[in-house]
N, C-alpha and C. Protein backbone atom coordinates (compact mmCIF):
# COMPACT_ATOMS: atom_id res chain seq x y z
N UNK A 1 -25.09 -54.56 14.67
CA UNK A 1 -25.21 -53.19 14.24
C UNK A 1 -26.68 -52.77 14.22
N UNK A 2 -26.75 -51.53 14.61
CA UNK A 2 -28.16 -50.99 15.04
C UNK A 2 -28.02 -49.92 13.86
N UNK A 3 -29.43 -49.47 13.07
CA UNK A 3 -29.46 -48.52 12.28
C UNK A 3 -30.47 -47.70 12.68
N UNK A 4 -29.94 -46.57 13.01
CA UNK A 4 -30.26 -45.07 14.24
C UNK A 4 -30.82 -44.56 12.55
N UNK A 5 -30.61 -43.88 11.86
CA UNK A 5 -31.27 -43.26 10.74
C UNK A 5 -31.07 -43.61 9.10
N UNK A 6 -32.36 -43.23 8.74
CA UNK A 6 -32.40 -43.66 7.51
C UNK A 6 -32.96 -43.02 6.65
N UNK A 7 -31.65 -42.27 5.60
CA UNK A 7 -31.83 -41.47 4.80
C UNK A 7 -32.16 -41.93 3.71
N UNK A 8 -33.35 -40.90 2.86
CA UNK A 8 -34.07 -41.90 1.75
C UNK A 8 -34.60 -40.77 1.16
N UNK A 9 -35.07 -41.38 -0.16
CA UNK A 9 -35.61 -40.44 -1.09
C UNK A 9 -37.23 -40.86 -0.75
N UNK A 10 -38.20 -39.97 -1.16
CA UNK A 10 -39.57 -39.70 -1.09
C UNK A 10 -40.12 -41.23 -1.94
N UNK A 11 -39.21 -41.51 -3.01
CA UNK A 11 -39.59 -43.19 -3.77
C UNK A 11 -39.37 -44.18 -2.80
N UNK A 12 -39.18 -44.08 -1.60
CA UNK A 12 -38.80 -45.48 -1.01
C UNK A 12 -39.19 -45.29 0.29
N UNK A 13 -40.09 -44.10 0.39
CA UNK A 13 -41.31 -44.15 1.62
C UNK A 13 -42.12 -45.55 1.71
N UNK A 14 -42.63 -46.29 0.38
CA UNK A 14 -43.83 -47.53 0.76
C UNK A 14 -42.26 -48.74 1.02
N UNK A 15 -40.89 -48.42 0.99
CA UNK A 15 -40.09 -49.19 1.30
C UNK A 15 -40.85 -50.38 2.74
N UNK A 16 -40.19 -51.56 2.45
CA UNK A 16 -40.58 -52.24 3.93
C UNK A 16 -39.49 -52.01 5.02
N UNK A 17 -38.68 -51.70 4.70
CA UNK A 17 -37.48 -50.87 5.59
C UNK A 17 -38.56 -49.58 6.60
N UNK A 18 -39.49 -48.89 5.48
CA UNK A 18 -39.89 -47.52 6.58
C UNK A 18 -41.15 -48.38 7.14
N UNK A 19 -41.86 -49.51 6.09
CA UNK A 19 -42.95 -49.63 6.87
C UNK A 19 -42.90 -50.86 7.95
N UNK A 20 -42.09 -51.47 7.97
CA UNK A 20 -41.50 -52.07 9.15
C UNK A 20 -40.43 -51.97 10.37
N UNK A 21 -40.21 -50.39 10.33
CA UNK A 21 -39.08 -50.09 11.04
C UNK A 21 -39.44 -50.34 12.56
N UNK A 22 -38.47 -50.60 13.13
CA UNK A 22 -38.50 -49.98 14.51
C UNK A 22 -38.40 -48.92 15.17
N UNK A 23 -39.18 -48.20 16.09
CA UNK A 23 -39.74 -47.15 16.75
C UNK A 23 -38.63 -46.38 17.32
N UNK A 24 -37.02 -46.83 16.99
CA UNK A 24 -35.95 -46.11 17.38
C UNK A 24 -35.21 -46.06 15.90
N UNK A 25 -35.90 -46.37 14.76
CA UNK A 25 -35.23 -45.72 13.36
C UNK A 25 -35.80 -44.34 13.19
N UNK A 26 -35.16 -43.58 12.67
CA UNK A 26 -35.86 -42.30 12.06
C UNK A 26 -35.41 -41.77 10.85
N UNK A 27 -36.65 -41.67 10.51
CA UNK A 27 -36.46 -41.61 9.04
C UNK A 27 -36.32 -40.06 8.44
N UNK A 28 -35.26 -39.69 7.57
CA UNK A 28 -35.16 -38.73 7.28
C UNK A 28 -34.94 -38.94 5.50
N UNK A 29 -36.72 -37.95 5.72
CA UNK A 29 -36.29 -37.42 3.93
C UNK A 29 -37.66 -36.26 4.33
N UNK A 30 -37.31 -35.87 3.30
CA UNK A 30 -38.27 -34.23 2.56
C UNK A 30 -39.35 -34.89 2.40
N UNK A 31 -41.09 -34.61 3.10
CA UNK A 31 -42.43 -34.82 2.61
C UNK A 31 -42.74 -34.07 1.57
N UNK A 32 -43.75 -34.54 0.92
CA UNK A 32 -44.52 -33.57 -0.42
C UNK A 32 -45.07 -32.59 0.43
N UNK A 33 -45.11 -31.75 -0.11
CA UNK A 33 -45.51 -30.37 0.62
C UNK A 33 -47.26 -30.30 0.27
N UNK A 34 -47.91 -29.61 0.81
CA UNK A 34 -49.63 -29.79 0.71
C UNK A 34 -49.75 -28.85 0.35
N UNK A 35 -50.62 -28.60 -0.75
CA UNK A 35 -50.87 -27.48 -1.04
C UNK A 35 -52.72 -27.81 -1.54
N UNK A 36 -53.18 -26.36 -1.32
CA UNK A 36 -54.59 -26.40 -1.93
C UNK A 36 -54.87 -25.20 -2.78
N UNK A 37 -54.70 -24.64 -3.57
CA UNK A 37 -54.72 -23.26 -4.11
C UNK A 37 -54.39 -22.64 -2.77
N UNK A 38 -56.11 -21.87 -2.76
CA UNK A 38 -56.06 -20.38 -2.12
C UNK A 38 -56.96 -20.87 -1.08
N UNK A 39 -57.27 -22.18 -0.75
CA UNK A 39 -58.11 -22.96 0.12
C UNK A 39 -57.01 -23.68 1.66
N UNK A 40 -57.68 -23.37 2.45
CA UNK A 40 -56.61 -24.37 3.63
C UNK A 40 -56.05 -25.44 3.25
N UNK A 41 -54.98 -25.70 3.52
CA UNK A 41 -54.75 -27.74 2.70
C UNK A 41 -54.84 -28.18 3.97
N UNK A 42 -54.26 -29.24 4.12
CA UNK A 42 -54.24 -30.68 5.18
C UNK A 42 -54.00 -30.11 6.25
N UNK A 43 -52.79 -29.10 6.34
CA UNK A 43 -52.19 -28.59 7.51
C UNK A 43 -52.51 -27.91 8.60
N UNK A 44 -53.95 -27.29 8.05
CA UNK A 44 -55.13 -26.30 8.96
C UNK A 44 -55.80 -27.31 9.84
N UNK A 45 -55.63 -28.74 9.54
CA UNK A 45 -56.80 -29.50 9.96
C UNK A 45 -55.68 -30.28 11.01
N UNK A 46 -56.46 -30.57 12.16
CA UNK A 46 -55.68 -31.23 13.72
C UNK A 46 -56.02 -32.53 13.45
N UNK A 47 -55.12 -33.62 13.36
CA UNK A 47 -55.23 -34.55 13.57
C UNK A 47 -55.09 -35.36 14.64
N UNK A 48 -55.72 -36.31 15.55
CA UNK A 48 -56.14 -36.53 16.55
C UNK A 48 -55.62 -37.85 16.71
N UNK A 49 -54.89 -38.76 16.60
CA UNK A 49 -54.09 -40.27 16.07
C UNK A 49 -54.64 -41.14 17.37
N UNK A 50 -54.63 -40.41 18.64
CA UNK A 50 -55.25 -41.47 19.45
C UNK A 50 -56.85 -42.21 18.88
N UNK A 51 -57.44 -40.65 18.98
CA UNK A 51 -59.02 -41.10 18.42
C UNK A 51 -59.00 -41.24 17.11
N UNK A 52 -58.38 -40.92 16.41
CA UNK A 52 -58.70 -40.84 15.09
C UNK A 52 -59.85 -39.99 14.78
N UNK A 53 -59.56 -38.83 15.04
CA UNK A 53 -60.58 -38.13 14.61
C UNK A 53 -59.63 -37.15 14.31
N UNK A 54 -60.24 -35.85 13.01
CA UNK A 54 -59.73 -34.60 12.39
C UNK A 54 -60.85 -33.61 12.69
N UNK A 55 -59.97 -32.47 13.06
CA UNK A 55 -61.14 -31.07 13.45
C UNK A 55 -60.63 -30.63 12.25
N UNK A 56 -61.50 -29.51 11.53
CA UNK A 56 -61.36 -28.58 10.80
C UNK A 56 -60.90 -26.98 11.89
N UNK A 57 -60.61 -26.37 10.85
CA UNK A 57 -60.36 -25.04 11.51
C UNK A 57 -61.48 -24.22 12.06
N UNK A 58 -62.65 -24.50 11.70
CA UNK A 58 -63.94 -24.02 12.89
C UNK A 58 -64.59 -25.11 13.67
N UNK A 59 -63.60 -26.36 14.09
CA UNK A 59 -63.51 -26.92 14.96
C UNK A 59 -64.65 -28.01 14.87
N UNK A 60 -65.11 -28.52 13.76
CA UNK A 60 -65.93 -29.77 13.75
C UNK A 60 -64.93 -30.96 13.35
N UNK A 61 -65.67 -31.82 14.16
CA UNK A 61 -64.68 -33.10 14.30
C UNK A 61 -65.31 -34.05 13.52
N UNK A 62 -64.79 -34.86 12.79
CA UNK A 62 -65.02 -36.12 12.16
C UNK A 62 -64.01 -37.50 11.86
N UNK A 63 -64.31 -38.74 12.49
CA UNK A 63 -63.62 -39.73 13.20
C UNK A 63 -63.31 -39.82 11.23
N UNK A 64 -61.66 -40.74 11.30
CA UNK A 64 -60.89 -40.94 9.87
C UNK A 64 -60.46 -42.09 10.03
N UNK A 65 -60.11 -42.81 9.09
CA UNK A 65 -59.28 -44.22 8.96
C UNK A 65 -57.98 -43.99 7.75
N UNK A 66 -57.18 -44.07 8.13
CA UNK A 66 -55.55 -43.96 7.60
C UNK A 66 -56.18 -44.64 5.83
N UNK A 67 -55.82 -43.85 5.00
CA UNK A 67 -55.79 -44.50 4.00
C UNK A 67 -56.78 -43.93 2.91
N UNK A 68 -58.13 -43.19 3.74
CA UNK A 68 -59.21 -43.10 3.49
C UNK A 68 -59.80 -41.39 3.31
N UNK A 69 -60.26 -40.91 2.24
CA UNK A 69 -60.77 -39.94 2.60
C UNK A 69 -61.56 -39.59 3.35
N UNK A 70 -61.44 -38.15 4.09
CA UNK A 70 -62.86 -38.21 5.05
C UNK A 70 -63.86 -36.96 4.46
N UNK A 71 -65.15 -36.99 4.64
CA UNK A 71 -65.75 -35.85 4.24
C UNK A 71 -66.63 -35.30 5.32
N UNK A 72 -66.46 -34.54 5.77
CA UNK A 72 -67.22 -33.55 6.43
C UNK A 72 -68.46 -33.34 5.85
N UNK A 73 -69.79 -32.85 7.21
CA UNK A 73 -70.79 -32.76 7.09
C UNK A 73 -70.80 -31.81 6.09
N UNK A 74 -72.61 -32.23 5.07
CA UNK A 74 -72.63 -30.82 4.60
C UNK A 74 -73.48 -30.25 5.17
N UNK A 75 -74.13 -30.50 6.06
CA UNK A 75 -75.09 -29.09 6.77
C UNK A 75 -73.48 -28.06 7.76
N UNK A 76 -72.90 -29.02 8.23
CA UNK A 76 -72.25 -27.67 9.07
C UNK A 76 -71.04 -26.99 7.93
N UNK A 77 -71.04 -27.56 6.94
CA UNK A 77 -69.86 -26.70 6.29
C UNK A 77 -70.68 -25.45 5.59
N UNK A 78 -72.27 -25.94 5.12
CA UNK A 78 -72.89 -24.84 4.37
C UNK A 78 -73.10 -23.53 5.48
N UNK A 79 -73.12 -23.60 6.70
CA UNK A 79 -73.47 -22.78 7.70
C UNK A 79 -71.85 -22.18 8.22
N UNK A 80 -70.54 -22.95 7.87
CA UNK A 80 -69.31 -22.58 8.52
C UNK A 80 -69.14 -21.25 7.68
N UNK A 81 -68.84 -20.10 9.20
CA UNK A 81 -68.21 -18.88 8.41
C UNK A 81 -66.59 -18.96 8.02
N UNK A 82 -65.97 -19.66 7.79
CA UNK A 82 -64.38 -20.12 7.05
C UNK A 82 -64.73 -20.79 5.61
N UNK A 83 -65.76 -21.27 5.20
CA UNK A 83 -66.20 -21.51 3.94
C UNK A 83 -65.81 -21.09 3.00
N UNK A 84 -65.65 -19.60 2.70
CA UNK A 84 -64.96 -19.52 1.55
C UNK A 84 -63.15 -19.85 1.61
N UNK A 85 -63.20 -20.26 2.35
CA UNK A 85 -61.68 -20.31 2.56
C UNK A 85 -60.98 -21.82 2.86
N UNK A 86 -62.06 -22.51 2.55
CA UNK A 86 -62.02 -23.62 3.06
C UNK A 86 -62.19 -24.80 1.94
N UNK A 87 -63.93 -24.66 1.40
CA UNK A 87 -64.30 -25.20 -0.27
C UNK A 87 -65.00 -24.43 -0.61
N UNK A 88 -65.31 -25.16 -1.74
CA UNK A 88 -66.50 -24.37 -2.96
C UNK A 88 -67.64 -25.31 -3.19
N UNK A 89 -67.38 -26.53 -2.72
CA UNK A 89 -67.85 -28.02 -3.11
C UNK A 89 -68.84 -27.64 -2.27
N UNK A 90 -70.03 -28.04 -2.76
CA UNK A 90 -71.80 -28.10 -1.93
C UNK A 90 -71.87 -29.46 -1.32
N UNK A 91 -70.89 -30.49 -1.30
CA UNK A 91 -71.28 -31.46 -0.57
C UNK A 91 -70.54 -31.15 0.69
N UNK A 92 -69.57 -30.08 0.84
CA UNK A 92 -68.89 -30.10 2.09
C UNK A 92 -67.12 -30.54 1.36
N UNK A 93 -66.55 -30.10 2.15
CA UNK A 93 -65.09 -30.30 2.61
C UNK A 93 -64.77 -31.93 2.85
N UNK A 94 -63.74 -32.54 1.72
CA UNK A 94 -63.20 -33.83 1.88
C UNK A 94 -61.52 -33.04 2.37
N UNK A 95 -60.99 -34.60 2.68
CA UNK A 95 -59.36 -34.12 2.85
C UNK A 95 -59.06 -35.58 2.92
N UNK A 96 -58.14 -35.95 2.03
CA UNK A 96 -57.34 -37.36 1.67
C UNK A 96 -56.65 -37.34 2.91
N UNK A 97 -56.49 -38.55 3.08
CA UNK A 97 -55.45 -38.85 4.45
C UNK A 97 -54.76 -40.62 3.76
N UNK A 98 -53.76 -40.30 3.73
CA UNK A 98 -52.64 -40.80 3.21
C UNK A 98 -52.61 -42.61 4.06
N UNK A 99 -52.44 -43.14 3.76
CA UNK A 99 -52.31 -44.47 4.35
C UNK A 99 -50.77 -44.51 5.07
N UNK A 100 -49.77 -43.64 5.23
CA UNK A 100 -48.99 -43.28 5.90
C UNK A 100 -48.45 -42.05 6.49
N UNK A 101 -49.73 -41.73 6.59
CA UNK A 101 -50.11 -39.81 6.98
C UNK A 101 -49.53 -39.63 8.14
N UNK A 102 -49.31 -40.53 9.36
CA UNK A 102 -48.75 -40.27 10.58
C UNK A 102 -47.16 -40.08 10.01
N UNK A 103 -46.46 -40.72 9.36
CA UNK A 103 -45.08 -40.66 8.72
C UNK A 103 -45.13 -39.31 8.55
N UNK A 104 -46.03 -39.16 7.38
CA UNK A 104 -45.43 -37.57 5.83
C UNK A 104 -45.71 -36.50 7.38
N UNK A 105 -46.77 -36.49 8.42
CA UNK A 105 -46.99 -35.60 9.55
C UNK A 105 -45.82 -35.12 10.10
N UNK A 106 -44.74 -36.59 10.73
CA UNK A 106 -43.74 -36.77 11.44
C UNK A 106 -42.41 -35.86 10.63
N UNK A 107 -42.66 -36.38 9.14
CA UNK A 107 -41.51 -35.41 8.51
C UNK A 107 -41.71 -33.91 8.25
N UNK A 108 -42.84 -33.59 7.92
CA UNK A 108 -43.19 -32.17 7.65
C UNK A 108 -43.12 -31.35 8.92
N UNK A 109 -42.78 -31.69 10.06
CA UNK A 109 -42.76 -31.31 11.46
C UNK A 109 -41.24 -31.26 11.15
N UNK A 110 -40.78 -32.19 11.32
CA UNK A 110 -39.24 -32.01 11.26
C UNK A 110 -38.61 -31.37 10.39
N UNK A 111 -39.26 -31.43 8.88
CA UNK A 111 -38.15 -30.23 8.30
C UNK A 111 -38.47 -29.02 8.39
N UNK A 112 -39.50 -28.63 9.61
CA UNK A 112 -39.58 -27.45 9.71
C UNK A 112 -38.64 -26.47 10.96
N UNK A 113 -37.50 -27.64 11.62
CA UNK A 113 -36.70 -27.29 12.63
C UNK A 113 -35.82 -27.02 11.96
N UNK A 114 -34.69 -26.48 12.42
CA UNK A 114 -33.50 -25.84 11.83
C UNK A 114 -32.51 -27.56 12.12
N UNK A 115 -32.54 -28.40 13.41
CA UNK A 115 -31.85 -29.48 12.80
C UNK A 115 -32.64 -30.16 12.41
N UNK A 116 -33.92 -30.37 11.53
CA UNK A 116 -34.32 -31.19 10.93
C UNK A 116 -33.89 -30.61 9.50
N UNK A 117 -33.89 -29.59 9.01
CA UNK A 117 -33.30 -28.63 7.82
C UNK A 117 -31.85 -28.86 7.57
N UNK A 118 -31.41 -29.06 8.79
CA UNK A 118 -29.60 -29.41 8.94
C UNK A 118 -29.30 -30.86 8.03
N UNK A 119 -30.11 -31.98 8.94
CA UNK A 119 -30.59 -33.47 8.43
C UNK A 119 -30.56 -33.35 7.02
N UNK A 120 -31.09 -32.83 6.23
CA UNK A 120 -32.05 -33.10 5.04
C UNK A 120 -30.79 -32.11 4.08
N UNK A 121 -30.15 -31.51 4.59
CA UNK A 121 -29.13 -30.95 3.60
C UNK A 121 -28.16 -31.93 3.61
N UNK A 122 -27.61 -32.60 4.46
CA UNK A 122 -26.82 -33.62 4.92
C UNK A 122 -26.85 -34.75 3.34
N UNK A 123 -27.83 -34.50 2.52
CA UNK A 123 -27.84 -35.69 1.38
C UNK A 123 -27.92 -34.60 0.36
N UNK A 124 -27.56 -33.69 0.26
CA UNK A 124 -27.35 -32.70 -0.60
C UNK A 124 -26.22 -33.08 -1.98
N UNK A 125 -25.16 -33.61 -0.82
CA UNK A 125 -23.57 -33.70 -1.71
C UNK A 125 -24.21 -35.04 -2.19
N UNK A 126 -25.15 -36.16 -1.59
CA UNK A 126 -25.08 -37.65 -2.94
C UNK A 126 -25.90 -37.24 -3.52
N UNK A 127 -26.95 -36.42 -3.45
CA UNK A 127 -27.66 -36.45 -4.76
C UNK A 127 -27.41 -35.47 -6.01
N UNK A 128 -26.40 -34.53 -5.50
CA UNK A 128 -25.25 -34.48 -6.88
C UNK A 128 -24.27 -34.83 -7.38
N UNK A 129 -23.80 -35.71 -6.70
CA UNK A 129 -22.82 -36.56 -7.66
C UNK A 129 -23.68 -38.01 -8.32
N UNK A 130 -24.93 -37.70 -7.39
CA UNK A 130 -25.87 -39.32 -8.25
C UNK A 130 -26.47 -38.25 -9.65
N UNK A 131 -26.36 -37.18 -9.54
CA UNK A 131 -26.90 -36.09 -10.96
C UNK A 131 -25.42 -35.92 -12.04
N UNK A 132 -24.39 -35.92 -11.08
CA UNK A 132 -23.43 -35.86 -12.19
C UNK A 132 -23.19 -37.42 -12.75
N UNK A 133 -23.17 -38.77 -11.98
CA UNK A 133 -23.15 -39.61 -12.63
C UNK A 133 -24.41 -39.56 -13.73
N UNK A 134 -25.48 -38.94 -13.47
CA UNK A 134 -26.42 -39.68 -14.44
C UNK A 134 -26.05 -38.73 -15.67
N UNK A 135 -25.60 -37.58 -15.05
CA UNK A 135 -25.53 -36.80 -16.67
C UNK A 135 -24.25 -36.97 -17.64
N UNK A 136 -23.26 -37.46 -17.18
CA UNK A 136 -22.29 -38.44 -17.78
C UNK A 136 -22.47 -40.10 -18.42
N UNK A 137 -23.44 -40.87 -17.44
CA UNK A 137 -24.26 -41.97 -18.11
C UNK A 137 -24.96 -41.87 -18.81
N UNK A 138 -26.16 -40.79 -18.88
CA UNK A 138 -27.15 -41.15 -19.20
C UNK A 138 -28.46 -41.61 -18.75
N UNK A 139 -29.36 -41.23 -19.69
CA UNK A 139 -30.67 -41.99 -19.55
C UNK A 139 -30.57 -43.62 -20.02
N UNK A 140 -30.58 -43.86 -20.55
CA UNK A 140 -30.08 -45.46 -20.77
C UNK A 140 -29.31 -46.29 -20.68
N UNK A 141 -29.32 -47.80 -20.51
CA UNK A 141 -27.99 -48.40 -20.19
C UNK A 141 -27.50 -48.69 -21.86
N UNK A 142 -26.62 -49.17 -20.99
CA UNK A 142 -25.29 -48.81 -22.65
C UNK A 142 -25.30 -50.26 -22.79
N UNK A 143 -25.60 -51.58 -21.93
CA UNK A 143 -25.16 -53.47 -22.13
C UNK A 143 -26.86 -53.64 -22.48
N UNK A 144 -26.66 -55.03 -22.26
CA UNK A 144 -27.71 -55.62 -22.35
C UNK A 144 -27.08 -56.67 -21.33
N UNK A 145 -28.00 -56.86 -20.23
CA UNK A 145 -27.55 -57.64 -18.76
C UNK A 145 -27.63 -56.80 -17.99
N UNK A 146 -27.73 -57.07 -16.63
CA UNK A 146 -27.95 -56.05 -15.26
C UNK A 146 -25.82 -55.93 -14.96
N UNK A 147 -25.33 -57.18 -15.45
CA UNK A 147 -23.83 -57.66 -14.78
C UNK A 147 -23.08 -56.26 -15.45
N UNK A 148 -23.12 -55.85 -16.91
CA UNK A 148 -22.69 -55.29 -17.84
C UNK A 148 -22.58 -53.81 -17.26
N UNK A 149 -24.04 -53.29 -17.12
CA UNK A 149 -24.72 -52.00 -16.51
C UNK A 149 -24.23 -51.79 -15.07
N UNK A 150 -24.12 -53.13 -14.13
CA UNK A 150 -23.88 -52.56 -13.25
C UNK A 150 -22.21 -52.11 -13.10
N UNK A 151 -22.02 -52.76 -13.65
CA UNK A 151 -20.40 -52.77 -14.00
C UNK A 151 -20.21 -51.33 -14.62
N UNK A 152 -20.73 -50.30 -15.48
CA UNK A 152 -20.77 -49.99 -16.25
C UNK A 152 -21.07 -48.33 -15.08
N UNK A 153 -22.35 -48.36 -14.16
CA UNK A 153 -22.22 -47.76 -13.11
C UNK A 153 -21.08 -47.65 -11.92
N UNK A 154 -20.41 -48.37 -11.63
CA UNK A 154 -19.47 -48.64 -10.92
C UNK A 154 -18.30 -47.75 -11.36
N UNK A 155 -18.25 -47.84 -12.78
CA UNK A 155 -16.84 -47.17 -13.38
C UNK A 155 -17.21 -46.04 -13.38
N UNK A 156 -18.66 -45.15 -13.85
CA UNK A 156 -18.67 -43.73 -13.70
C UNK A 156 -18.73 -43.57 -12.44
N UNK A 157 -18.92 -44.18 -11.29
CA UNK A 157 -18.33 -43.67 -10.31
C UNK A 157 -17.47 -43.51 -9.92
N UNK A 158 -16.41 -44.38 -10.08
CA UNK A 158 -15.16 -44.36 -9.45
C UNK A 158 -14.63 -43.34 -10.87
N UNK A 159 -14.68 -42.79 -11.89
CA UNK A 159 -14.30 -41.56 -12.60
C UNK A 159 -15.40 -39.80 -12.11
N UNK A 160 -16.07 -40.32 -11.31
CA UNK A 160 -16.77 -39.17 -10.86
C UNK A 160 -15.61 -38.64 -9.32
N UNK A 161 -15.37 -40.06 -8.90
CA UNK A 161 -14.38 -39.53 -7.66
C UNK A 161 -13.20 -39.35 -8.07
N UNK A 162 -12.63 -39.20 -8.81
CA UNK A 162 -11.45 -39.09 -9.46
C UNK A 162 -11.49 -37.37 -9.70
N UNK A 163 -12.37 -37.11 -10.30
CA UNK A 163 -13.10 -36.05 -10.83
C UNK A 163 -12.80 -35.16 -9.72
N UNK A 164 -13.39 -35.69 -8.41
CA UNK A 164 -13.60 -34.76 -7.19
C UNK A 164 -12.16 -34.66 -6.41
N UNK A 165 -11.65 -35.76 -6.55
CA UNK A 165 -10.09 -35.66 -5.86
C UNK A 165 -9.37 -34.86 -6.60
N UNK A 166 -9.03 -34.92 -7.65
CA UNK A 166 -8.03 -33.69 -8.84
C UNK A 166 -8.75 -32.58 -8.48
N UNK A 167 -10.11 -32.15 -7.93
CA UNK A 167 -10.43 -30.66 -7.18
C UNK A 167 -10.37 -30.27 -6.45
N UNK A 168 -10.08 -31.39 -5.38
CA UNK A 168 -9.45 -30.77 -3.96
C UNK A 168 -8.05 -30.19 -3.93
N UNK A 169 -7.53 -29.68 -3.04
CA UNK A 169 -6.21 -29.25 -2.75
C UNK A 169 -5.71 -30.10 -2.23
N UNK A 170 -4.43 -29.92 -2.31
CA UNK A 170 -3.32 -31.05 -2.01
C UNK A 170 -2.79 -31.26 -0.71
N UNK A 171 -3.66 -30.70 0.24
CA UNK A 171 -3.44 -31.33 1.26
C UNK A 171 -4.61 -31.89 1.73
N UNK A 172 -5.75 -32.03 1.65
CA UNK A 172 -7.05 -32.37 1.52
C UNK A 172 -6.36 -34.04 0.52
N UNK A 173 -6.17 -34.18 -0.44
CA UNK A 173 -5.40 -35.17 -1.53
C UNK A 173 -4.83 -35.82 -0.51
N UNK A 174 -3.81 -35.84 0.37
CA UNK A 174 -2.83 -36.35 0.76
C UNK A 174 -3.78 -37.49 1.74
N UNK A 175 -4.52 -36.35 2.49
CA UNK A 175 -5.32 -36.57 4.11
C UNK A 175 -5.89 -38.50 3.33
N UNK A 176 -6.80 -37.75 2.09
CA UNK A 176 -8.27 -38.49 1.63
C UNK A 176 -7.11 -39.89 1.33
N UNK A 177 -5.64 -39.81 0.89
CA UNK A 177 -4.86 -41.13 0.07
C UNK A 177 -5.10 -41.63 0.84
N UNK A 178 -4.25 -41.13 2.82
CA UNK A 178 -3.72 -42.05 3.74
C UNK A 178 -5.06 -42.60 4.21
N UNK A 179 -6.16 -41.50 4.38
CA UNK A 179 -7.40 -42.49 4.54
C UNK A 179 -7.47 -44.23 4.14
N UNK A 180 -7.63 -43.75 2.46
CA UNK A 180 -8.18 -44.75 1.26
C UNK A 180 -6.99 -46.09 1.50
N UNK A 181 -5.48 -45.52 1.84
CA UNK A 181 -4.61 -46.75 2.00
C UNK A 181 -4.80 -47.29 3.53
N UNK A 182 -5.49 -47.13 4.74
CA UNK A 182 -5.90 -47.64 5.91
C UNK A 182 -6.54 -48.84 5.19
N UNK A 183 -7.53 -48.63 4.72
CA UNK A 183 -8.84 -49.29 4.44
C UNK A 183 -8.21 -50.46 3.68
């Protein structure tokens, strides 16, 4: 069995699943979004992955290493007419670059397509029934042991699907039994 995609929450990006994948997994989850106030964020700036180098938006280049902030000159930022729009800082313009910045790049591209938007709704329905289990569990476990708890998770689930079957209609009911009795 080959695993074509892999849906995940934003906590399990430093996973060794994403950071060892193979170049035909794709990973689908929602990036943190960049924001800078009222200043350009990350997104104004071209990143260059062959050279490793980043232009700014009035087009000065400065070579980066994954992981590492980079800072731009301060003679050409004090002279750049985008300056106010850019920093305020007299040493010049930094911009963090993420030690898996080619990834968060790869996703923020994609959920900006209508089927990458499609993808990413697609985990819509588990992460509310993982909200209705927790708000029926709880914040805390109820045993003492992982055996107890996990046990303990197991049953609000299988009463969360119970939950969802008595809301379907009864022919939807019938379809989901003959399913569940195949298996």
């Amino acid at each position: 069995m080959t695993l074509k995609e892999l849906h995940i929450d934003r906590g399990y990006l430093n996973s060794h699943l994403v950071k060892e994948r193979d170049e035909n997994l794709t990973i689908i989850c929602k990036a943190w979004s960049v924001r800078n106030g009222k200043y350009f964020d990350k997104t104004a700036f071209v990143l260059n992955w062959e050279e490793k180098i980043i232009r700014c938006p009035n087009g000065v280049s400065v070579p980066f290493d994954e992981g590492k902030p980079v800072q731009f000159p301060r003679d050409k930022c004090k002279i750049c007419p985008l300056r106010s729009q850019c920093t305020t800082n007299v040493k010049g313009r930094t911009v963090s670059i993420h030690p898996d910045e080619s990834l968060l790049q790869e996703l923020r591209e994609r959920q900006t397509t209508p089927s990458g938007r499609a993808k990413l709704r697609e985990r819509v329905t588990v992460e509310h029934s993982l909200a209705h289990i927790g708000q029926w569990q709880g914040d805390r476990a109820r045993y003492i042991g992982v055996r107890k708890n996990l046990f303990d998770l197991r049953r609000m689930a299988v009463v969360h699907n119970l939950h969802l079957l008595a809301r379907m209609p009864a022919t939807t009911q019938e379809k989901t039994a003959s399913i569940l009795s195949l298996a």
